[in-house]
Protein backbone atom coordinates (compact mmCIF):
# COMPACT_ATOMS: atom_id res chain seq x y z
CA UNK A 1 26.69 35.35 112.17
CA UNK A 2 24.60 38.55 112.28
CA UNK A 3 26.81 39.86 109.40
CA UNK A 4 26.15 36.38 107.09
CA UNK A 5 22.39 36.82 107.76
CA UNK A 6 22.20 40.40 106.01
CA UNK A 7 24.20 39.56 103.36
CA UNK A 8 22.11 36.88 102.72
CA UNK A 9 18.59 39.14 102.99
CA UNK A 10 20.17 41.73 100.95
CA UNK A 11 21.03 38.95 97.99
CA UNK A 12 17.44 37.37 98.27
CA UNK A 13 16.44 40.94 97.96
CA UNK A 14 18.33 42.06 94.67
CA UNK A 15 17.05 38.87 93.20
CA UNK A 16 13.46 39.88 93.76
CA UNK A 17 14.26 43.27 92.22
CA UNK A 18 15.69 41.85 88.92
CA UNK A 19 12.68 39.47 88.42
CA UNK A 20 10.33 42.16 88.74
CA UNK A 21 12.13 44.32 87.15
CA UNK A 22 12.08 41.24 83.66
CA UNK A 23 9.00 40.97 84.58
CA UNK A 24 7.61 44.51 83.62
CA UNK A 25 10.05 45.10 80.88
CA UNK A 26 9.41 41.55 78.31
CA UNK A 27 6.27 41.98 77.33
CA UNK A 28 7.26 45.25 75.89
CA UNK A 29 10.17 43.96 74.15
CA UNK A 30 8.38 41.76 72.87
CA UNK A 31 5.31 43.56 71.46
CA UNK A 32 8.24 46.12 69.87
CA UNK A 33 9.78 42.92 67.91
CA UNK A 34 6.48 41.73 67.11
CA UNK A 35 5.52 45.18 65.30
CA UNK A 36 9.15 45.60 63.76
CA UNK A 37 9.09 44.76 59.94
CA UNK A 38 10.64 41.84 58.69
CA UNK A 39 12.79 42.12 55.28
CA UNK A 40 11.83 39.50 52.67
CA UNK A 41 14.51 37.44 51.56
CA UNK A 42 16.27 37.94 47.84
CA UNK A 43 14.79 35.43 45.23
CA UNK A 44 16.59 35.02 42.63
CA UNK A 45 15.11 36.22 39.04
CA UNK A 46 14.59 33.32 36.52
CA UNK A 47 17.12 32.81 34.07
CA UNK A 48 16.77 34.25 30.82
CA UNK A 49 18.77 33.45 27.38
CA UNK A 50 20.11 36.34 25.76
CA UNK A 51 18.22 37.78 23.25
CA UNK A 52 20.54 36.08 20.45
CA UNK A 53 19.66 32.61 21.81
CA UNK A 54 16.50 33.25 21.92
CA UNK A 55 16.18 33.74 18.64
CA UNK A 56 18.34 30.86 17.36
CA UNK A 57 16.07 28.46 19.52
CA UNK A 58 14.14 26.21 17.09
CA UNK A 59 10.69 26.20 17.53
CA UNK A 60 9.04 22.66 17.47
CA UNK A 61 5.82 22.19 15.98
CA UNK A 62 3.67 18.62 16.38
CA UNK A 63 3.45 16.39 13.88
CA UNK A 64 0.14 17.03 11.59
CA UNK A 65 -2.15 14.36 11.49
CA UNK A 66 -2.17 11.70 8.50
CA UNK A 67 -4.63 12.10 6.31
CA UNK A 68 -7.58 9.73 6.45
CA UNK A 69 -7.39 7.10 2.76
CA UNK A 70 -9.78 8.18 0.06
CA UNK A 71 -10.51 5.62 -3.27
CA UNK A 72 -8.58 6.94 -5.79
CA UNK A 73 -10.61 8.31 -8.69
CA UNK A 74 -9.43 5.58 -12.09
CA UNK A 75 -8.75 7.23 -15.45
CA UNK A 76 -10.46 6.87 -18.43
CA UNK A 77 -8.92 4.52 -20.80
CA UNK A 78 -6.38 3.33 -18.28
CA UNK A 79 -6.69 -0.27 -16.23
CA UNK A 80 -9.93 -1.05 -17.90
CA UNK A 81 -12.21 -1.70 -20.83
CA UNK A 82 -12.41 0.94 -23.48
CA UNK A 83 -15.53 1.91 -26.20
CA UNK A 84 -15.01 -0.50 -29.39
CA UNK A 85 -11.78 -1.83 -27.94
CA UNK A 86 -10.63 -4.48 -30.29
CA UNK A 87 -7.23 -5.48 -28.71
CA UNK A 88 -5.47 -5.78 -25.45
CA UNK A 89 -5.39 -3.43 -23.10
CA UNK A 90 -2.65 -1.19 -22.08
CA UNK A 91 -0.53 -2.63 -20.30
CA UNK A 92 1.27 -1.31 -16.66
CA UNK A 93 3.33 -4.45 -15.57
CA UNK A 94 7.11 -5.35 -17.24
CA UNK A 95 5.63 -8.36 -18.15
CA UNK A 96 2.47 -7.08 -19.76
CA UNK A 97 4.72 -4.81 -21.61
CA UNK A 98 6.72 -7.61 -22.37
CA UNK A 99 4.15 -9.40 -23.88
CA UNK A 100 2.36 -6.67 -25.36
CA UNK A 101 5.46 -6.05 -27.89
CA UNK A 102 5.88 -9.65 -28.63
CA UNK A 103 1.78 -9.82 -30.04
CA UNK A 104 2.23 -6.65 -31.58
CA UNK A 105 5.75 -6.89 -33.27
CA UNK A 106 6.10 -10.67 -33.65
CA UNK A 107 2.36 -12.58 -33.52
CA UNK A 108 0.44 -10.00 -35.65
CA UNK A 109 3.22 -9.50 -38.30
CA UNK A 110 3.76 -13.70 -38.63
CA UNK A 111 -0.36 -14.13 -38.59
CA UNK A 112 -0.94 -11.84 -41.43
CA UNK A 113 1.85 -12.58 -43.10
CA UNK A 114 0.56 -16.27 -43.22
CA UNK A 115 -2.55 -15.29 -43.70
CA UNK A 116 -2.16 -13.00 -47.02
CA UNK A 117 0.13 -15.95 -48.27
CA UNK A 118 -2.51 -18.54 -47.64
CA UNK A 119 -5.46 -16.39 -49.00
CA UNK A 120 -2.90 -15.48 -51.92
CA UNK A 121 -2.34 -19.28 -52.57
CA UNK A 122 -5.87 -19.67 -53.00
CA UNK A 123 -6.63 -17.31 -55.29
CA UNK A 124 -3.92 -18.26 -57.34
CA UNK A 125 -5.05 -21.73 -57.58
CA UNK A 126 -8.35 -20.64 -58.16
CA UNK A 127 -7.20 -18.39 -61.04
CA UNK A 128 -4.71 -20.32 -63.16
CA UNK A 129 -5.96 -24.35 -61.77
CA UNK A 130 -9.60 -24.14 -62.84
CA UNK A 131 -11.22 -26.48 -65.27
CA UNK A 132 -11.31 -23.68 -67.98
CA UNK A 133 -8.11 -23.27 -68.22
CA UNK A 134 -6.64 -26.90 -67.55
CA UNK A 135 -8.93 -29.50 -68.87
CA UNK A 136 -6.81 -31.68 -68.60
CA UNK A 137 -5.41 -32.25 -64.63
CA UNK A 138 -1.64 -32.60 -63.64
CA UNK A 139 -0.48 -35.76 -62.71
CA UNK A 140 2.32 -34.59 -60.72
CA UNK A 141 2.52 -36.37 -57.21
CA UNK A 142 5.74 -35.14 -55.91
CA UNK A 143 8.08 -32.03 -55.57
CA UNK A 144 11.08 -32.16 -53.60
CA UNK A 145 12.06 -28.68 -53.24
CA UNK A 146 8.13 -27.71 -52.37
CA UNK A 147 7.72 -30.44 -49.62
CA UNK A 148 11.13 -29.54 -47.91
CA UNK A 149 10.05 -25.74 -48.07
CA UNK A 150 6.98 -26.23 -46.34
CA UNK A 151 8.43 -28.72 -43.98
CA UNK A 152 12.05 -26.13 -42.98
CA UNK A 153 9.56 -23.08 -42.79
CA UNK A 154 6.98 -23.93 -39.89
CA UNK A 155 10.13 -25.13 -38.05
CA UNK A 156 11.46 -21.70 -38.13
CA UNK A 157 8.38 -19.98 -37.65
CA UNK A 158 8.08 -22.15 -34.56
CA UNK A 159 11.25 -21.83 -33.18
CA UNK A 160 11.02 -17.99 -33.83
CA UNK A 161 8.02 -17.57 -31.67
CA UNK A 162 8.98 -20.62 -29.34
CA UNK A 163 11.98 -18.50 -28.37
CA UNK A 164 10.95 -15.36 -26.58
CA UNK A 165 7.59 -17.39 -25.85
CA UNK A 166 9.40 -19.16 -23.03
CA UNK A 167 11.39 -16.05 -22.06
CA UNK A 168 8.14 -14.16 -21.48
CA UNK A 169 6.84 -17.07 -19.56
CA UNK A 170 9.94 -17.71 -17.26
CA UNK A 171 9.15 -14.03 -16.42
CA UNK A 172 6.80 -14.35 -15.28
CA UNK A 173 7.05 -16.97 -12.81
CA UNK A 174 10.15 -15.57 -11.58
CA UNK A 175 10.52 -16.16 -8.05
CA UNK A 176 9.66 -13.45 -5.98
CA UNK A 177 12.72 -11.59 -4.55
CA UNK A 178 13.77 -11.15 -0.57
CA UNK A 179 11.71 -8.56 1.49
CA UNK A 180 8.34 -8.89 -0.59
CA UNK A 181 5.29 -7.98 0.21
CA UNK A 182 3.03 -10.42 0.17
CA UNK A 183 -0.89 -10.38 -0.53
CA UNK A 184 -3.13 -13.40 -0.10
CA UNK A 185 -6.31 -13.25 -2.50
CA UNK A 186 -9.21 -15.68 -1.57
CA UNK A 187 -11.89 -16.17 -3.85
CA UNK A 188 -15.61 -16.95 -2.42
CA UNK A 189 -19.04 -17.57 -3.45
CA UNK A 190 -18.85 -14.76 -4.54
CA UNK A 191 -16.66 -12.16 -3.57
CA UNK A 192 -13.22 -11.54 -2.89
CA UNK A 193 -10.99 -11.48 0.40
CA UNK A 194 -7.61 -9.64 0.92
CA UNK A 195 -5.46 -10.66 3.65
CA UNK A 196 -1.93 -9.04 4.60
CA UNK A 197 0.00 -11.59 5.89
CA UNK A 198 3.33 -8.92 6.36
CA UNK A 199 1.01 -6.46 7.64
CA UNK A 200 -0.31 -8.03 10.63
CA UNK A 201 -2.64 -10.30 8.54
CA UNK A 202 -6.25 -8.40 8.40
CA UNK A 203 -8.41 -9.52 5.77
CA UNK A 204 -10.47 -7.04 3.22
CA UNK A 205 -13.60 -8.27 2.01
CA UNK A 206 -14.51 -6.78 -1.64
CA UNK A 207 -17.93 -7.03 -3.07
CA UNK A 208 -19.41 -5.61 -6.36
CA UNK A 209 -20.49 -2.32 -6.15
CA UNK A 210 -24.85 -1.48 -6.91
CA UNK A 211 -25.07 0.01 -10.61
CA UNK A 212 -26.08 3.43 -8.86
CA UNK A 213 -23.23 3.31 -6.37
CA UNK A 214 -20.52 2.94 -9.05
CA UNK A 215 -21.79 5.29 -11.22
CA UNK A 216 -22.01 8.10 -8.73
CA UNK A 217 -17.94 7.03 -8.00
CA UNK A 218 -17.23 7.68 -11.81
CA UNK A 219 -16.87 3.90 -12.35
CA UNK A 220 -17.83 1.97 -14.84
CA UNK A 221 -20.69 -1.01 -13.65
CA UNK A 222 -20.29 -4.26 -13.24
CA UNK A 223 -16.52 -3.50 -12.47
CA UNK A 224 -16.42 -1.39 -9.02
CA UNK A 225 -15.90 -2.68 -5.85
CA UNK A 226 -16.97 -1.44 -2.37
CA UNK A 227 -13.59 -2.70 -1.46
CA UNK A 228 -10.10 -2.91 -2.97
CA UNK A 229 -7.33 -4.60 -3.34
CA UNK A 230 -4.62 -1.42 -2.04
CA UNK A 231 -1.24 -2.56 -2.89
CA UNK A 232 2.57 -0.30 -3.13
CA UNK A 233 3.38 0.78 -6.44
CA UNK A 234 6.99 0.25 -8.36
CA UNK A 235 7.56 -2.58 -5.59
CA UNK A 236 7.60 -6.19 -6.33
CA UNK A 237 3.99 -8.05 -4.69
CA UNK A 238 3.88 -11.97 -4.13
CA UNK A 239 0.47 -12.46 -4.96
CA UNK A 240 -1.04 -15.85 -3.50
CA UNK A 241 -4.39 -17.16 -4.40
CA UNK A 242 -6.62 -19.71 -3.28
CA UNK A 243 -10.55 -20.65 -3.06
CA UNK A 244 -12.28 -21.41 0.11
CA UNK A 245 -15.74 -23.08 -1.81
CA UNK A 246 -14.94 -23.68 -5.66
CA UNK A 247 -12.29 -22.89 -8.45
CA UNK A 248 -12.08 -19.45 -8.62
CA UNK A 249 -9.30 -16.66 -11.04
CA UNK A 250 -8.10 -13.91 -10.61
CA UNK A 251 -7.42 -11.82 -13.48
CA UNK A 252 -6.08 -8.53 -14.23
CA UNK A 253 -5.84 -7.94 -18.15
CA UNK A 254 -3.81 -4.33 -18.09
CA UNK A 255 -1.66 -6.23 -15.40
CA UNK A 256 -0.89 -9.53 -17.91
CA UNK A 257 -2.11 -11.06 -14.17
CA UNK A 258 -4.33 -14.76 -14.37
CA UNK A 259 -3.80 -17.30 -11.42
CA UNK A 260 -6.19 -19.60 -10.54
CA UNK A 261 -7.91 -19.54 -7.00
CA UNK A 262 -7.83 -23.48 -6.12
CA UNK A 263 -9.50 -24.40 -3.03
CA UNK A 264 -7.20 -26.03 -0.75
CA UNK A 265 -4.09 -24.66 -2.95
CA UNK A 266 -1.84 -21.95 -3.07
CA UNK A 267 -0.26 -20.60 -6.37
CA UNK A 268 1.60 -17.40 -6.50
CA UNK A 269 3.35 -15.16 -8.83
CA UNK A 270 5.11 -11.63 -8.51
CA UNK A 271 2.62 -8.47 -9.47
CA UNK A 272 4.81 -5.55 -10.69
CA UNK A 273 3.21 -2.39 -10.97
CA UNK A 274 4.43 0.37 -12.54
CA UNK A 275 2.82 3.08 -11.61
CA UNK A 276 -0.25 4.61 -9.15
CA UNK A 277 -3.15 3.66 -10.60
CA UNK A 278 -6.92 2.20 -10.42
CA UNK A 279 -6.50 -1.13 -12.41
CA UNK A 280 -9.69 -3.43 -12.86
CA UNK A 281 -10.12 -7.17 -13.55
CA UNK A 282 -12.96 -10.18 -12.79
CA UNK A 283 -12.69 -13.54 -11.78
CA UNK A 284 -12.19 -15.36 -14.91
CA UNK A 285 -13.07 -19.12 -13.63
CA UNK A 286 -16.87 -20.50 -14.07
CA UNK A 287 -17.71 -20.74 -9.88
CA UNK A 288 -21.19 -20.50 -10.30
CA UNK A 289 -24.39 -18.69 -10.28
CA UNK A 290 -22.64 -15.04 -9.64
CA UNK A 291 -19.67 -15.85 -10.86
CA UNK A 292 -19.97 -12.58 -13.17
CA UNK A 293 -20.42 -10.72 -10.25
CA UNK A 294 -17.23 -10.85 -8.81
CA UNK A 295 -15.07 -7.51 -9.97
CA UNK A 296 -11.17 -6.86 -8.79
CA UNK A 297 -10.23 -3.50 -8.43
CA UNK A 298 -6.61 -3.57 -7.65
CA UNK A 299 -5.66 0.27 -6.08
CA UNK A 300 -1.72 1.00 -6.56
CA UNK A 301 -0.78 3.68 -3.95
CA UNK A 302 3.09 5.70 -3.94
CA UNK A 303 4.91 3.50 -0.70
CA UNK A 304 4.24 5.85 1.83
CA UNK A 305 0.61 6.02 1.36
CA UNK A 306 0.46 2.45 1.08
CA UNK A 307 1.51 2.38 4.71
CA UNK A 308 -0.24 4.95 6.06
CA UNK A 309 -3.17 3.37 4.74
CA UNK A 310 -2.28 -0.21 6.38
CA UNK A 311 -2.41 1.57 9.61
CA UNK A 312 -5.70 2.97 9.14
CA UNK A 313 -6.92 -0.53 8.32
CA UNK A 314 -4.97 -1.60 11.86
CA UNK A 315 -1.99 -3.41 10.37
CA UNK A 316 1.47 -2.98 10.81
CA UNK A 317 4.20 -1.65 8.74
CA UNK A 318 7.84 -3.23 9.03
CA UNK A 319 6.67 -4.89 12.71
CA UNK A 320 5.96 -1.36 13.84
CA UNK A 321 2.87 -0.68 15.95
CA UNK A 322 -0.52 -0.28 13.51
CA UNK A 323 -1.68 2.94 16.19
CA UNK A 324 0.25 6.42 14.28
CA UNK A 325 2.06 8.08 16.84
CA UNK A 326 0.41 11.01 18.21
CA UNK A 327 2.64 13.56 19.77
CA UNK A 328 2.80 14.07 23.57
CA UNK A 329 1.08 17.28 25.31
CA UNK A 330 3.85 19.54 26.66
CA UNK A 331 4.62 19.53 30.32
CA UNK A 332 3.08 22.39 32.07
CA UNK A 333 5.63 24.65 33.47
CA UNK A 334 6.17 24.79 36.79
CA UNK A 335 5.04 27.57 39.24
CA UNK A 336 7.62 29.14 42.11
């Protein structure tokens, strides 16, 4: 019993001396682990490309910005009226070349030929068939051979112009072909409005241009526009007309282009043109009291700027959105 109880003092006893003893000796260990150093952990470097790679690595650049449309400046002598002009105008369509040749090579030649033979004819009669000379008239009524000549001649002379007459003219109301663009040309009292139906169907309103205003563009008066007609070049056009008040025309003469504008109506044909160009023309229909004061200035553009300048009008170009794509900002890299 005695022996149990000092065991049992001398355990409660080492006890005390090992908590005291913790006691006194943490707060040292700890302060030592507080003041010890830690290491920083490794990071790991960022991965570079080797030098070859870095070369080879293309270098991307944004897309510059399309320039903004400008009128083009027209050239002398080319798509309009000319100084003592006595015949038609150049022409810058296949069918105005078309029909260009055919009054040049075939018209003129038969006219004066006709002409010289009539004026001939009279002279000759005058000459050898006056009173002076033949006192006493012919009685002759009738001439077989002469009557059948001047019957079989005309004929051929008819049938010789009839010919490519109708060729030109089936050429030019040809159909227009699959994928054309199409341009709808309204005539008003008085001025003209352009509508897009392919390109998202905005209109264009074109009025004459002041004297002062044309001048100071290099073009002649009475004949610029504050507005034109922009169309593609070397692509077909299905041209559409139509009047919203009166009878109206519209009529290119270096194009071989004259439909009428009927209210109520549409007529078309196909404008080919054959190259970039300012081209000028006036409403050729009596519609009033400014009817003379209604100018078409028809602007052929290469394709591309065709489109671009459809966007800047806010159309659309082969159902693609009218805003040009502007290119992104790049990310900003991210910081460890």
């Amino acid at each position: 019993m005695i022996f149990a109880d000092t065991a049992r003092m001398m355990g409660t006893a080492i006890r005390t001396l090992i908590l005291a003893a913790a006691l006194l000796i943490a707060p040292q260990a700890m302060a030592a682990v507080a003041a010890a150093p830690v290491a920083a952990a490794p990071v790991a470097a960022p991965a570079q490309l080797p030098l070859a790679d870095t070369a080879a690595a293309p270098v991307v650049t944004p897309p510059a910005a399309a320039e903004a449309y400008v009128p083009m400046k027209p050239t002398d002598g080319k798509g309009q009226p000319v100084a003592a002009g006595i015949g038609f105008q150049d022409q810058y369509s296949p069918t105005g070349q078309e029909a260009l040749a055919m009054h040049n090579y075939l018209l003129m030649p038969v006219i004066t030929v006709i002409t010289f033979f009539v004026l001939g004819l009279i002279f000759w009669v005058i000459v050898f068939f006056r009173k002076s000379v033949n006192p006493v008239a012919s009685k002759t009524s009738h001439n077989t051979a002469i009557e059948i000549a001047w019957t079989l001649i005309p004929v051929i002379i008819l049938v010789v112009i009839a010919v490519p007459s109708m060729s030109l003219l089936a050429h030019q109301y040809k159909p227009a072909p699959k994928g054309t663009i199409t341009v709808k040309a309204t005539g008003y009292q008085w001025y003209w409005g352009y509508t897009y139906p392919d390109n998202g169907g905005f209109e264009v309103i074109s009025n004459i241009l002041p004297d002062v205003e044309a001048l100071a563009r290099g073009e002649q008066p009475q004949l610029a526009a504050d507005k034109r007609m922009v169309v593609p070049a070397g692509v077909p056009i299905r041209l559409q007309t139509t009047g919203s008040d009166v009878i109206h025309a519209f009529a290119v003469p270096s194009l071989w282009f004259k439909l009428d504008a009927v209210p109520g109506r549409i007529n078309e044909k196909v404008l080919f043109i054959n190259e970039p160009g300012v081209y000028y023309g006036q409403c050729s229909e009596l519609c009033g009291a400014r009817h003379g004061y209604m100018p078409i200035v028809v602007e052929a553009l290469p394709k591309a700027k065709f489109e671009a300048w459809v966007k800047e009008q806010g159309g659309t170009v082969g159902g693609t959105a009218a805003t040009p794509s502007v290119a992104a900002a790049p990310a900003p890299a991210k910081t460890v």
